[in-house]
N, C-alpha and C. Protein backbone atom coordinates (compact mmCIF):
# COMPACT_ATOMS: atom_id res chain seq x y z
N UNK A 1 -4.83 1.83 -23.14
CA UNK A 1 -3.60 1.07 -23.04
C UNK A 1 -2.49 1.88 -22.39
N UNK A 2 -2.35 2.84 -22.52
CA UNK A 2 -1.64 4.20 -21.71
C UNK A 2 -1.54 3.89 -20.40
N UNK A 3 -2.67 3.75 -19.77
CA UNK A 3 -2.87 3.71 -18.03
C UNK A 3 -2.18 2.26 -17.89
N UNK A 4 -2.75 1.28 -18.46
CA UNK A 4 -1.89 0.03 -18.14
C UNK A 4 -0.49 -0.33 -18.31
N UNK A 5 -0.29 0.43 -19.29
CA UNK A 5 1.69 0.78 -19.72
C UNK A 5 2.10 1.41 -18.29
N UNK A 6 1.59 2.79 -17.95
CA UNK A 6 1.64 3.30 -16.78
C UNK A 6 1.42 2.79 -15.50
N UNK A 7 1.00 1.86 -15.32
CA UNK A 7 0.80 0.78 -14.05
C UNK A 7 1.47 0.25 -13.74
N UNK A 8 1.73 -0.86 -15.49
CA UNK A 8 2.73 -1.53 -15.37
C UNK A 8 4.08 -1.16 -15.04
N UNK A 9 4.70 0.16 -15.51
CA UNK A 9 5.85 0.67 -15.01
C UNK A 9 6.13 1.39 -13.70
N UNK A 10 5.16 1.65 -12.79
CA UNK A 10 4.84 1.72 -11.60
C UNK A 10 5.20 0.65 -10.55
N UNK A 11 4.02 -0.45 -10.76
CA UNK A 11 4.31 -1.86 -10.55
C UNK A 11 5.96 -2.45 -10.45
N UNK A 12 6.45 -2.55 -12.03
CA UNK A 12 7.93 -3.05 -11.64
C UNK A 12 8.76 -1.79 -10.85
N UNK A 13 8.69 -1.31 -10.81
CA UNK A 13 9.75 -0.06 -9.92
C UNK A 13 9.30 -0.39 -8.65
N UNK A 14 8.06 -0.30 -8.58
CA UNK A 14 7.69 -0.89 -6.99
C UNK A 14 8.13 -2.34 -6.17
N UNK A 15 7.87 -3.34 -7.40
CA UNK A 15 8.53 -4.68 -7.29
C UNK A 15 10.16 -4.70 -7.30
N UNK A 16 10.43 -4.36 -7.89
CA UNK A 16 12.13 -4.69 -8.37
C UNK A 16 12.38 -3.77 -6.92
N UNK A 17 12.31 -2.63 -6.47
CA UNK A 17 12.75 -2.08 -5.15
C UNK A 17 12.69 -2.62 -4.33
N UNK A 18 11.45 -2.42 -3.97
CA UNK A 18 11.22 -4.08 -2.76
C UNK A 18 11.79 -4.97 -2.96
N UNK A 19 12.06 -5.84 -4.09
CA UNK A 19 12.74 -7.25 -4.00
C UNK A 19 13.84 -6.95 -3.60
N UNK A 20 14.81 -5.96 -4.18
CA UNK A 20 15.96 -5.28 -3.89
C UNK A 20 16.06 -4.75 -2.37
N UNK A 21 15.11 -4.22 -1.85
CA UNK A 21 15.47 -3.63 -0.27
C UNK A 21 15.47 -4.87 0.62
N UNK A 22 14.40 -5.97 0.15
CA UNK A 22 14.20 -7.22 0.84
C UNK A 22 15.70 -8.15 0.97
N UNK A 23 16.08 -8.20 -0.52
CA UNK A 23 17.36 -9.44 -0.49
C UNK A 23 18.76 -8.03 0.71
N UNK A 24 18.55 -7.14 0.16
CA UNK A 24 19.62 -6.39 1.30
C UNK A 24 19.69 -6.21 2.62
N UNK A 25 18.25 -6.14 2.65
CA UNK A 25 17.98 -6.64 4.39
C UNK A 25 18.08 -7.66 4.87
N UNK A 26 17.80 -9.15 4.70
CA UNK A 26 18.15 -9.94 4.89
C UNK A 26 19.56 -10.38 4.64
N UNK A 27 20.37 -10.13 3.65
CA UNK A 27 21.60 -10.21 3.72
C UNK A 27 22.65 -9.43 4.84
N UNK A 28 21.83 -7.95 5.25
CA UNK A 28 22.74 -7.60 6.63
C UNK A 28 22.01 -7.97 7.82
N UNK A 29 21.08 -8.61 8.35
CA UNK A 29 20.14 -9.17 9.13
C UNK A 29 21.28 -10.63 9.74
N UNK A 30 21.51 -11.39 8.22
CA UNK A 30 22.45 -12.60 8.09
C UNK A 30 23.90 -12.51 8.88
N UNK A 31 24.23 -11.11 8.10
CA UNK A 31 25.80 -10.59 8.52
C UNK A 31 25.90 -10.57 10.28
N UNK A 32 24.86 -9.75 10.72
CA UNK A 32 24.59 -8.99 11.70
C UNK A 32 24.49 -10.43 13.18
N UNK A 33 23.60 -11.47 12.43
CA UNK A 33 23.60 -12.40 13.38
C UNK A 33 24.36 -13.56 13.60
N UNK A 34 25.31 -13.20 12.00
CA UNK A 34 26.40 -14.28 12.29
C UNK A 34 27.86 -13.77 12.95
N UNK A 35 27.98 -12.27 13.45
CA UNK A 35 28.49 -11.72 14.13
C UNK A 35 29.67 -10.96 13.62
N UNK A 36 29.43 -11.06 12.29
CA UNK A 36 30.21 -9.36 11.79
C UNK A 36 30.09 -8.56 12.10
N UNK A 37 30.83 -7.85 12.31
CA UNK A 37 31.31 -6.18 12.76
C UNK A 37 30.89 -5.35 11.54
N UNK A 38 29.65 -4.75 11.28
CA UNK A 38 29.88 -4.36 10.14
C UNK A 38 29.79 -2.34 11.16
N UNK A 39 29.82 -2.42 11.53
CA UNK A 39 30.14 -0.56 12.29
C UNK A 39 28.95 0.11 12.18
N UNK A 40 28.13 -0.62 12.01
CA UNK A 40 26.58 -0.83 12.98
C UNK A 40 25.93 -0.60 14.25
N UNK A 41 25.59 0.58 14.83
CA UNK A 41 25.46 0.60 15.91
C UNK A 41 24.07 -0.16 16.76
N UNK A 42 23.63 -0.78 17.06
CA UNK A 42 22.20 -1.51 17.21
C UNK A 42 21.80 -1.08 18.60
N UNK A 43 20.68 -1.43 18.64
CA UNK A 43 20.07 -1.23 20.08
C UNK A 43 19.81 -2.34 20.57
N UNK A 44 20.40 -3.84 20.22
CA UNK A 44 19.81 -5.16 20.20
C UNK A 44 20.62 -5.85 21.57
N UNK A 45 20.40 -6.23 22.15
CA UNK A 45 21.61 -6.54 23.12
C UNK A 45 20.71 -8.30 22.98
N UNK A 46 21.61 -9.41 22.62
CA UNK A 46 21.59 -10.76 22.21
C UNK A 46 21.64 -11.47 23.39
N UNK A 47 21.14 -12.06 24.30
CA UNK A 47 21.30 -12.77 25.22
C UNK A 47 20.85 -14.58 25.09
N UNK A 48 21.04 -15.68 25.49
CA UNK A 48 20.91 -16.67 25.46
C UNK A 48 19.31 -16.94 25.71
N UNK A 49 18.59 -16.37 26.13
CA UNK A 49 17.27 -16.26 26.90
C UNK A 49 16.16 -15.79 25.68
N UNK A 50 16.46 -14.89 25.24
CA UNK A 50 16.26 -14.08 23.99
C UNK A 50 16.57 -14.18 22.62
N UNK A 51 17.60 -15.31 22.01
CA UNK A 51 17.88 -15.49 20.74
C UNK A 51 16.60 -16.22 20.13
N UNK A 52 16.20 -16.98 20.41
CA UNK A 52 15.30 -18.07 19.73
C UNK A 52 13.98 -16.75 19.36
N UNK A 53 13.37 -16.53 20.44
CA UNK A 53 12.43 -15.43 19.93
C UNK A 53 12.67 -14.62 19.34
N UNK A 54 13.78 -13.99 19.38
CA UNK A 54 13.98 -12.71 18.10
C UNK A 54 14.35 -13.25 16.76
N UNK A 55 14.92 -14.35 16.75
CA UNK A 55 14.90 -14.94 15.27
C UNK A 55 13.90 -15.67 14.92
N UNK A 56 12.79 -16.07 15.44
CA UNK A 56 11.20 -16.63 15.10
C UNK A 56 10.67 -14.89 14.93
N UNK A 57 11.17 -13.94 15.61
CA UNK A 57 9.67 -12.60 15.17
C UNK A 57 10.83 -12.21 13.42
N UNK A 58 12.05 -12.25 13.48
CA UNK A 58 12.53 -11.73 12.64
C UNK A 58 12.37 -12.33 10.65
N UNK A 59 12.01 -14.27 11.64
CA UNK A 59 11.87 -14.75 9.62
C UNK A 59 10.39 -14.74 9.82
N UNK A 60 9.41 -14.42 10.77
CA UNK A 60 7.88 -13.94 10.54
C UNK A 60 7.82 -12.80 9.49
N UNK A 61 8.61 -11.76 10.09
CA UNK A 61 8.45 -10.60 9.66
C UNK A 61 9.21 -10.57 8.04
N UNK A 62 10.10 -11.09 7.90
CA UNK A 62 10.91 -12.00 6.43
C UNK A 62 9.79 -12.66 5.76
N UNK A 63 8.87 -13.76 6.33
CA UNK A 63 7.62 -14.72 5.85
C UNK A 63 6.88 -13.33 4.89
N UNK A 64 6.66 -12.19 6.12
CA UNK A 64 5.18 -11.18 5.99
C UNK A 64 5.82 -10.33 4.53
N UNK A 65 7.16 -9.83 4.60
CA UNK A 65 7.68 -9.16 3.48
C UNK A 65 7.43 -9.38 2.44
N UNK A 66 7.86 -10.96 2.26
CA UNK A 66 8.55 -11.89 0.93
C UNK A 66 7.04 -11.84 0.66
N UNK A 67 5.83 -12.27 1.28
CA UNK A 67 4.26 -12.35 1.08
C UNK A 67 3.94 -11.17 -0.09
N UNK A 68 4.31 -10.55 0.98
CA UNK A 68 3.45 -8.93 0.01
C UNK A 68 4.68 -8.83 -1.12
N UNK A 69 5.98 -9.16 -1.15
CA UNK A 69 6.37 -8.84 -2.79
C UNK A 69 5.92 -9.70 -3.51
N UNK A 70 5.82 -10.80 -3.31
CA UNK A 70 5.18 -11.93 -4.23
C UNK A 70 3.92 -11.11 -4.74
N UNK A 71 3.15 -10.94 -3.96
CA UNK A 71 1.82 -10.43 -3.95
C UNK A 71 1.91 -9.24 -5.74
N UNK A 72 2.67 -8.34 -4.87
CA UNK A 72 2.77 -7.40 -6.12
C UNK A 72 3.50 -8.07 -7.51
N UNK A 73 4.99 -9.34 -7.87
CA UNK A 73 4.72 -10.13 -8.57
C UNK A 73 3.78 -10.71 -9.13
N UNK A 74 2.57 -10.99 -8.45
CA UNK A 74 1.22 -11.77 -8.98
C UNK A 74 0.31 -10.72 -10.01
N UNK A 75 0.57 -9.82 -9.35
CA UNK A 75 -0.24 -8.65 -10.01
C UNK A 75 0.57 -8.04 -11.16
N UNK A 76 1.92 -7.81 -11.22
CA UNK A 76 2.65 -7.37 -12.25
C UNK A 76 2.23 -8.61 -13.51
N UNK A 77 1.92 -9.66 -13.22
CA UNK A 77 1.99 -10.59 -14.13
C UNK A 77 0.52 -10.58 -14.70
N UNK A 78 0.08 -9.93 -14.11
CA UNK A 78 -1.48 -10.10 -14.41
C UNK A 78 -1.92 -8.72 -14.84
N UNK A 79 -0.93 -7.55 -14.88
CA UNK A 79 -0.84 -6.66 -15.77
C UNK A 79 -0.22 -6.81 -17.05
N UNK A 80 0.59 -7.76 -16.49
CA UNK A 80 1.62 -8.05 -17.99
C UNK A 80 0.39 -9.02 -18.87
N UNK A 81 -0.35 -9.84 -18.49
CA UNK A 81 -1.35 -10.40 -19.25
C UNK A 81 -2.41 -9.59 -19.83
N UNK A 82 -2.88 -8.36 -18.96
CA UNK A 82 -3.78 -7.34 -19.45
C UNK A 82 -3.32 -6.84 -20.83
N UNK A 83 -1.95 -6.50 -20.95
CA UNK A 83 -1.57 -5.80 -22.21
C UNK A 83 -1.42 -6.61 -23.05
N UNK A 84 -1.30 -7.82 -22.91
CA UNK A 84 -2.10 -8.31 -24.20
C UNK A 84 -2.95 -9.17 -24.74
N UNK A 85 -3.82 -8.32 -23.68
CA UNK A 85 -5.05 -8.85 -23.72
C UNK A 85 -5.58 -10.12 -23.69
N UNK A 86 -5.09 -10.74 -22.87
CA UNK A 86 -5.06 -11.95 -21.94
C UNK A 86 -6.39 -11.49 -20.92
N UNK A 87 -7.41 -11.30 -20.72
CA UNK A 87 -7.89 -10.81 -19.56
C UNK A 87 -8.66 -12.38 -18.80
N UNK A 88 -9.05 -13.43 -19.15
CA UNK A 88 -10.40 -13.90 -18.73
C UNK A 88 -9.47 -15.30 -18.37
N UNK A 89 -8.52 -15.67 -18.29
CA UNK A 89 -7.26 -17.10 -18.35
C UNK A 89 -7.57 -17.64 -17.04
N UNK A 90 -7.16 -18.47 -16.66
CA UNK A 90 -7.25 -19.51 -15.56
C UNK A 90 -6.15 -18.92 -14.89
N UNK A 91 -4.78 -18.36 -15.27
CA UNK A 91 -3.56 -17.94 -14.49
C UNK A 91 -4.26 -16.45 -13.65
N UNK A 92 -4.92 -15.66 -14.83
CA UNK A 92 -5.51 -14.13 -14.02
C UNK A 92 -5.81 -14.73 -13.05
N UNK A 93 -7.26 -15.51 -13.05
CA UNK A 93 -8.19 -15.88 -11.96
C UNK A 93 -7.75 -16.09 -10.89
N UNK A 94 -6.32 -17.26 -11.16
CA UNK A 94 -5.92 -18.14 -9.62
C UNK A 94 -4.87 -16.83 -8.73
N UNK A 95 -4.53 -15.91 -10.13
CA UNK A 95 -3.77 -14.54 -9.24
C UNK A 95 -4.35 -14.00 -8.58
N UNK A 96 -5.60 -13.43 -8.62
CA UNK A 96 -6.36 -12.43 -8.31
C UNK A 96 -6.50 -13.39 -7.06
N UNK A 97 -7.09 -14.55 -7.06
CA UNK A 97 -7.29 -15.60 -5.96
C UNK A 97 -6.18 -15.55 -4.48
N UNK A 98 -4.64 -15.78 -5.42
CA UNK A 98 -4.01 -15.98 -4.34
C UNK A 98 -3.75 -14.50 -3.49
N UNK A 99 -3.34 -13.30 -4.16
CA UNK A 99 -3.37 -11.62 -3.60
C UNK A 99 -4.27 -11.68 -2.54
N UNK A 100 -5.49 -12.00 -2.96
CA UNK A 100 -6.27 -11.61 -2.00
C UNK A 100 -6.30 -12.80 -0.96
N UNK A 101 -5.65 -13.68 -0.69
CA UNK A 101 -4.94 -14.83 0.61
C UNK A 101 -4.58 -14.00 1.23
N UNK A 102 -3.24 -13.65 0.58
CA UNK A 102 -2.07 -12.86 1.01
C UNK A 102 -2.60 -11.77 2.04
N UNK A 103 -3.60 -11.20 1.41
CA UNK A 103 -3.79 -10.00 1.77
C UNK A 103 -4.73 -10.08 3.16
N UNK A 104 -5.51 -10.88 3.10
CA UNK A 104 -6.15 -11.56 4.41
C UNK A 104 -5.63 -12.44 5.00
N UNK A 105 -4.61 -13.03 5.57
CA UNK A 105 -3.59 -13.83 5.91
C UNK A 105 -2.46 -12.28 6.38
N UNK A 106 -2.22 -11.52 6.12
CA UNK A 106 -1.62 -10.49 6.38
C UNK A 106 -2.75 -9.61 7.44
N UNK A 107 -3.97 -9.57 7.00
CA UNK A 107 -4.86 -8.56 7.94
C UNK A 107 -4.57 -9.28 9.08
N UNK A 108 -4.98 -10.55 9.10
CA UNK A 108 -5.08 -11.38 10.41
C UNK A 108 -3.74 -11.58 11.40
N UNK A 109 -3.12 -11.41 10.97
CA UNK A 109 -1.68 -11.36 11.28
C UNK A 109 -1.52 -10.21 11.82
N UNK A 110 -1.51 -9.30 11.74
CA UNK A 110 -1.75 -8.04 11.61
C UNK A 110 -2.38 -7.79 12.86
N UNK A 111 -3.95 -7.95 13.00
CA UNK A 111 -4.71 -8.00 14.22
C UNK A 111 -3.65 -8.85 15.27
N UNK A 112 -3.45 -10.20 14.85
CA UNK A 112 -2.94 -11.28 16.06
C UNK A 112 -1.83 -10.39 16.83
N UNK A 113 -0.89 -10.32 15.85
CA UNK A 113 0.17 -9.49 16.56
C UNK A 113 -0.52 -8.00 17.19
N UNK A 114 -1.12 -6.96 16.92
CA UNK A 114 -1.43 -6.18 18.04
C UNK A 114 -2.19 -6.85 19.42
N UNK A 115 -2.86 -7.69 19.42
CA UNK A 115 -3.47 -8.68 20.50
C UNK A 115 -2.21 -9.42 21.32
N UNK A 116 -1.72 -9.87 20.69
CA UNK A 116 -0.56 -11.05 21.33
C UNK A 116 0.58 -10.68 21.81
N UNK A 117 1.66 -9.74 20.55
CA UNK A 117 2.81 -9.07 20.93
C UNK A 117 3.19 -8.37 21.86
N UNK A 118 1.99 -7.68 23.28
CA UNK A 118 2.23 -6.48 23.74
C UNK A 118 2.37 -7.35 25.00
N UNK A 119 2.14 -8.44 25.51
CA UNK A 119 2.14 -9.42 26.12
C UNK A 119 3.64 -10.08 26.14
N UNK A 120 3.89 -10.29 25.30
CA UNK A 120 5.51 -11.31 25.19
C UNK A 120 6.09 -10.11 25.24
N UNK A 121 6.25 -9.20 24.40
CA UNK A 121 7.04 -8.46 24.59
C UNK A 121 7.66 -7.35 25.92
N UNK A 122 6.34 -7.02 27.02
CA UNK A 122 6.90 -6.58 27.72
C UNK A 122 7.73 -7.10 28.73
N UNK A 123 7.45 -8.75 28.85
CA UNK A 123 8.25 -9.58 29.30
C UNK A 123 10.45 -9.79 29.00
N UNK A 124 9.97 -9.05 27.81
CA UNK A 124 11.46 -8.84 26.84
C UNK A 124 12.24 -7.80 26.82
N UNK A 125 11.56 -6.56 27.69
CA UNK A 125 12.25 -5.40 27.34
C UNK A 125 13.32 -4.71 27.69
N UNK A 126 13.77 -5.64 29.01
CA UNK A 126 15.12 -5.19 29.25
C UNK A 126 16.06 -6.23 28.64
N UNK A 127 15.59 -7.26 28.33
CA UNK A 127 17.07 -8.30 27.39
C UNK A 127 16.60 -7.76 26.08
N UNK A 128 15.81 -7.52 25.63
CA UNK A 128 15.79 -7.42 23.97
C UNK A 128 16.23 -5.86 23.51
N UNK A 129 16.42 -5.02 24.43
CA UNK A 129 16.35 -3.41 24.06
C UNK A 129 15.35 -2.65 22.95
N UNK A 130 14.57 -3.27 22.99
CA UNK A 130 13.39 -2.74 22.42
C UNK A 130 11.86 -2.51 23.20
N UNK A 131 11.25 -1.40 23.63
CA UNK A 131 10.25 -1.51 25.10
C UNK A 131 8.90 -1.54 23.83
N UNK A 132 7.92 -1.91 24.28
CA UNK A 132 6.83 -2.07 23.67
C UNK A 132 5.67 -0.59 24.09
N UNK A 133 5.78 0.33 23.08
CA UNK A 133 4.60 1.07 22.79
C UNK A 133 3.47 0.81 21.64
N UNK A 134 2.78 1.70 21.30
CA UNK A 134 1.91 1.80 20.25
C UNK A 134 2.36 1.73 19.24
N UNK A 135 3.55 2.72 18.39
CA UNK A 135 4.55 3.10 17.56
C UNK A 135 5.73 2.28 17.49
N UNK A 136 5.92 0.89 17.85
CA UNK A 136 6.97 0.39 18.11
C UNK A 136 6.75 -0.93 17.08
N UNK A 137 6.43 -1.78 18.31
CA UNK A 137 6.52 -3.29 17.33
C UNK A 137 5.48 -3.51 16.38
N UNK A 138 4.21 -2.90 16.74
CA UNK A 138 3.05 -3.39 15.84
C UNK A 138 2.88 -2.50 14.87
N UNK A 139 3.45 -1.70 14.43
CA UNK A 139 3.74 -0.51 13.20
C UNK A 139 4.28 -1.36 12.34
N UNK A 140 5.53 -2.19 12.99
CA UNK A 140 5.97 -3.11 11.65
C UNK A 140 4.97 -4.37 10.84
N UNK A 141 4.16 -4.41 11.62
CA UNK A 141 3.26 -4.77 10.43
C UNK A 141 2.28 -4.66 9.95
N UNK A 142 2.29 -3.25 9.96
CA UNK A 142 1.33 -2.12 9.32
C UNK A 142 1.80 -1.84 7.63
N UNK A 143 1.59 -2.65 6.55
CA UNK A 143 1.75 -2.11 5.59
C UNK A 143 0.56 -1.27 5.32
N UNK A 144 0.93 -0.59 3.77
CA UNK A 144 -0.11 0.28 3.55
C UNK A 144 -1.30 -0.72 3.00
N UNK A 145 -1.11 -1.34 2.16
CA UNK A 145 -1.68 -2.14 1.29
C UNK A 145 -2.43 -3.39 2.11
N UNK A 146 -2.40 -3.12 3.33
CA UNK A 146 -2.69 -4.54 3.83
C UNK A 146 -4.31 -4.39 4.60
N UNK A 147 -4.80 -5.15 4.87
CA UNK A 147 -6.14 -4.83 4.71
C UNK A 147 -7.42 -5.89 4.50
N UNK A 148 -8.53 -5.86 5.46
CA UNK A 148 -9.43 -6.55 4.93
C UNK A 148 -9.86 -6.65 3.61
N UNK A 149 -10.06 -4.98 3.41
CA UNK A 149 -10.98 -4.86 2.66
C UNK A 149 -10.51 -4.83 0.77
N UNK A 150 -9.20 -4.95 1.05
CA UNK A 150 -8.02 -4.74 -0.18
C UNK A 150 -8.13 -6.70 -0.51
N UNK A 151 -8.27 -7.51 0.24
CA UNK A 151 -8.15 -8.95 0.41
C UNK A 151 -9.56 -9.26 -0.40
N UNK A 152 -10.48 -8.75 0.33
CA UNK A 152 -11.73 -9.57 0.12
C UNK A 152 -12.11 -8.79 -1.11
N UNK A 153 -11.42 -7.88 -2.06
CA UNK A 153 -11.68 -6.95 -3.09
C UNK A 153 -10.70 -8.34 -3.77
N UNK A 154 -9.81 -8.46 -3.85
CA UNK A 154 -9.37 -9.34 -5.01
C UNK A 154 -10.15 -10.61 -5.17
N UNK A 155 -10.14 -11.25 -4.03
CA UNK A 155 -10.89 -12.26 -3.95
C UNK A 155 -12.70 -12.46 -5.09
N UNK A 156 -13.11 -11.42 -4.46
CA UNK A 156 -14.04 -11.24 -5.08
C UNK A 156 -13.90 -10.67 -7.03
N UNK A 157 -12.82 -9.96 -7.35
CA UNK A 157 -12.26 -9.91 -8.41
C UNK A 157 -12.25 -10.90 -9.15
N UNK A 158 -11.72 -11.61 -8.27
CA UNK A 158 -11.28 -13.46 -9.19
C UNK A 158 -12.57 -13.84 -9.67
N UNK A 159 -13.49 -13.75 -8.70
CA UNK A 159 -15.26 -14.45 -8.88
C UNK A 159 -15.34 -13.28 -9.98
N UNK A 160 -15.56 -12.52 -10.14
CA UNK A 160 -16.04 -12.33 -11.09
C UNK A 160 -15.12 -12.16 -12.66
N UNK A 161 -13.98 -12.45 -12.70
CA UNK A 161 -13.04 -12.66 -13.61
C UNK A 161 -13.82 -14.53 -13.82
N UNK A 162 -13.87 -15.15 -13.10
CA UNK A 162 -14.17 -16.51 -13.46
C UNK A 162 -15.79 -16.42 -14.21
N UNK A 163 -16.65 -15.60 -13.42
CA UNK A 163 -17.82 -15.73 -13.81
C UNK A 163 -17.86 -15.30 -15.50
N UNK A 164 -16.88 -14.21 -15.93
CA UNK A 164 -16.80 -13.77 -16.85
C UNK A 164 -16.25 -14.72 -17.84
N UNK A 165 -15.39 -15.61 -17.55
CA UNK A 165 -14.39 -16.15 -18.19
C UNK A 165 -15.66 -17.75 -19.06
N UNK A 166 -16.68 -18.03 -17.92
CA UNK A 166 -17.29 -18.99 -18.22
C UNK A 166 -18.81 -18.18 -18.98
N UNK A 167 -18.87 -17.17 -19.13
CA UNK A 167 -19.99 -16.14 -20.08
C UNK A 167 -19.51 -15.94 -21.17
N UNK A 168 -17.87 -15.98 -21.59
CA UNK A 168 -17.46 -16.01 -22.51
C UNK A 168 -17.68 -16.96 -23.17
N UNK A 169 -17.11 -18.13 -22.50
CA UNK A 169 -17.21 -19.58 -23.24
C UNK A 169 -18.54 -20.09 -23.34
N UNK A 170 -19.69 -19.66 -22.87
CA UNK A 170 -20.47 -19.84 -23.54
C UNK A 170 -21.25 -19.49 -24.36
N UNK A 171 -20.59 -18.32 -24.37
CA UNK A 171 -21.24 -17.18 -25.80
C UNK A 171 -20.38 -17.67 -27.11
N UNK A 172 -19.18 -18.26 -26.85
CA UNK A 172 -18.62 -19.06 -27.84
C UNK A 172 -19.41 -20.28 -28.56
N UNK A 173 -19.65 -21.32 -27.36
CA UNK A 173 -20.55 -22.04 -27.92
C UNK A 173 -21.86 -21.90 -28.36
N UNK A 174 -22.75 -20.66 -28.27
CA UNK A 174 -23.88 -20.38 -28.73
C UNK A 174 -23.53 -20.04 -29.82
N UNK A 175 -22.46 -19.12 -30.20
CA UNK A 175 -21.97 -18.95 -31.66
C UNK A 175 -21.67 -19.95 -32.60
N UNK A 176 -21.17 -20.96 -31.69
CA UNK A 176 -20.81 -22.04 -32.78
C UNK A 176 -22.11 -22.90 -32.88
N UNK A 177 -23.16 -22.73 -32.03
CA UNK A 177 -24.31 -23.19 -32.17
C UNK A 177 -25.38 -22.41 -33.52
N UNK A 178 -24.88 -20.93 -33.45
CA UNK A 178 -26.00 -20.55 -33.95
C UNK A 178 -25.73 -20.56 -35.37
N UNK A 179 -24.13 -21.13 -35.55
CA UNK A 179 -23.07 -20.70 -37.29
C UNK A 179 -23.95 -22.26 -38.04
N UNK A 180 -23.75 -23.37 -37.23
CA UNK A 180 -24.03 -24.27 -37.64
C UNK A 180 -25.86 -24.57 -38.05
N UNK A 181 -26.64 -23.82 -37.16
CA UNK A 181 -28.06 -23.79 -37.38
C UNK A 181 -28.58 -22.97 -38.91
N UNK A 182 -27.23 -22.07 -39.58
CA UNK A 182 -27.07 -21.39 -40.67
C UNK A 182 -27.39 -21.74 -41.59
């Protein structure tokens, strides 16, 4: 129970930060494009040609964030069910289920944009002030956590959290089978 206390307090510090760096970024993201001065120096130069696309890559990249904190939400909750001993529920299962969406829905994303982005973007690089290398645009959606193989691990989690959940219930009913044969 130690390690899961310890997870769990891991987990929210990890969550509550992120949620916290997320709502602050988007709140000066907001500032920034509704044309406050906040003494900001940017490298962004805004042109008429160029607005629509940088605010479609910017609530993608908002979409991809908000994804993965939810993500770790799903899992804080499904630690918070571990401790007490909640393990085998229909809520674990459909968590473990949705993380690992997230998490493959993020790989793929992930791939698309190194395939796709290097294309539009060099088309952009003198109105957008941002030039397209290796280290540039497709780093941003490089989380750590993101991943085939992190996706198809929860996924498969869930299956066997469900498989378990229905071995239970029927070891229940063999019990109540075998009390009554008494």
């Amino acid at each position: 129970m130690k390690t899961l206390h310890l997870l769990s307090l891991i987990i929210n510090i990890l969550f509550y930060s992120l949620f916290g760096i997320g709502i602050l970024s988007f709140a000066l993201l907001i500032f920034i494009f509704l044309g406050y001065e906040l003494g900001i120096q940017t490298t962004f130069v805004f042109s008429d040609k160029n607005k629509l696309p940088m605010y479609l890559f910017l609530l993608s990249l908002f979409i991809f964030y908000a994804s993965y904190v939810y993500s770790l939400f799903l899992f804080k909750k499904n630690i918070d069910s571990f401790i007490k001993l909640q393990l085998f529920t229909n809520q674990v299962i459909r968590n473990f289920k949705v993380m690992g969406i997230i998490y493959l829905a993020g790989y793929l994303i992930s791939i698309l944009s190194k395939s796709i982005l290097p294309f539009y973007f060099n088309d952009l690089e003198g109105y957008v002030g941002v030039d397209y290398n290796e280290n540039s645009l497709t780093n941003l959606f490089d989380f750590p956590l993101n991943g085939l193989i992190i996706g198809l691990f929860f996924l498969v989690l869930s299956q066997v959290f469900q498989i378990a959940k229905f071995q239970k219930e029927e070891n229940i009913e063999l019990k109540q089978e075998n009390d009554l044969t008494i």
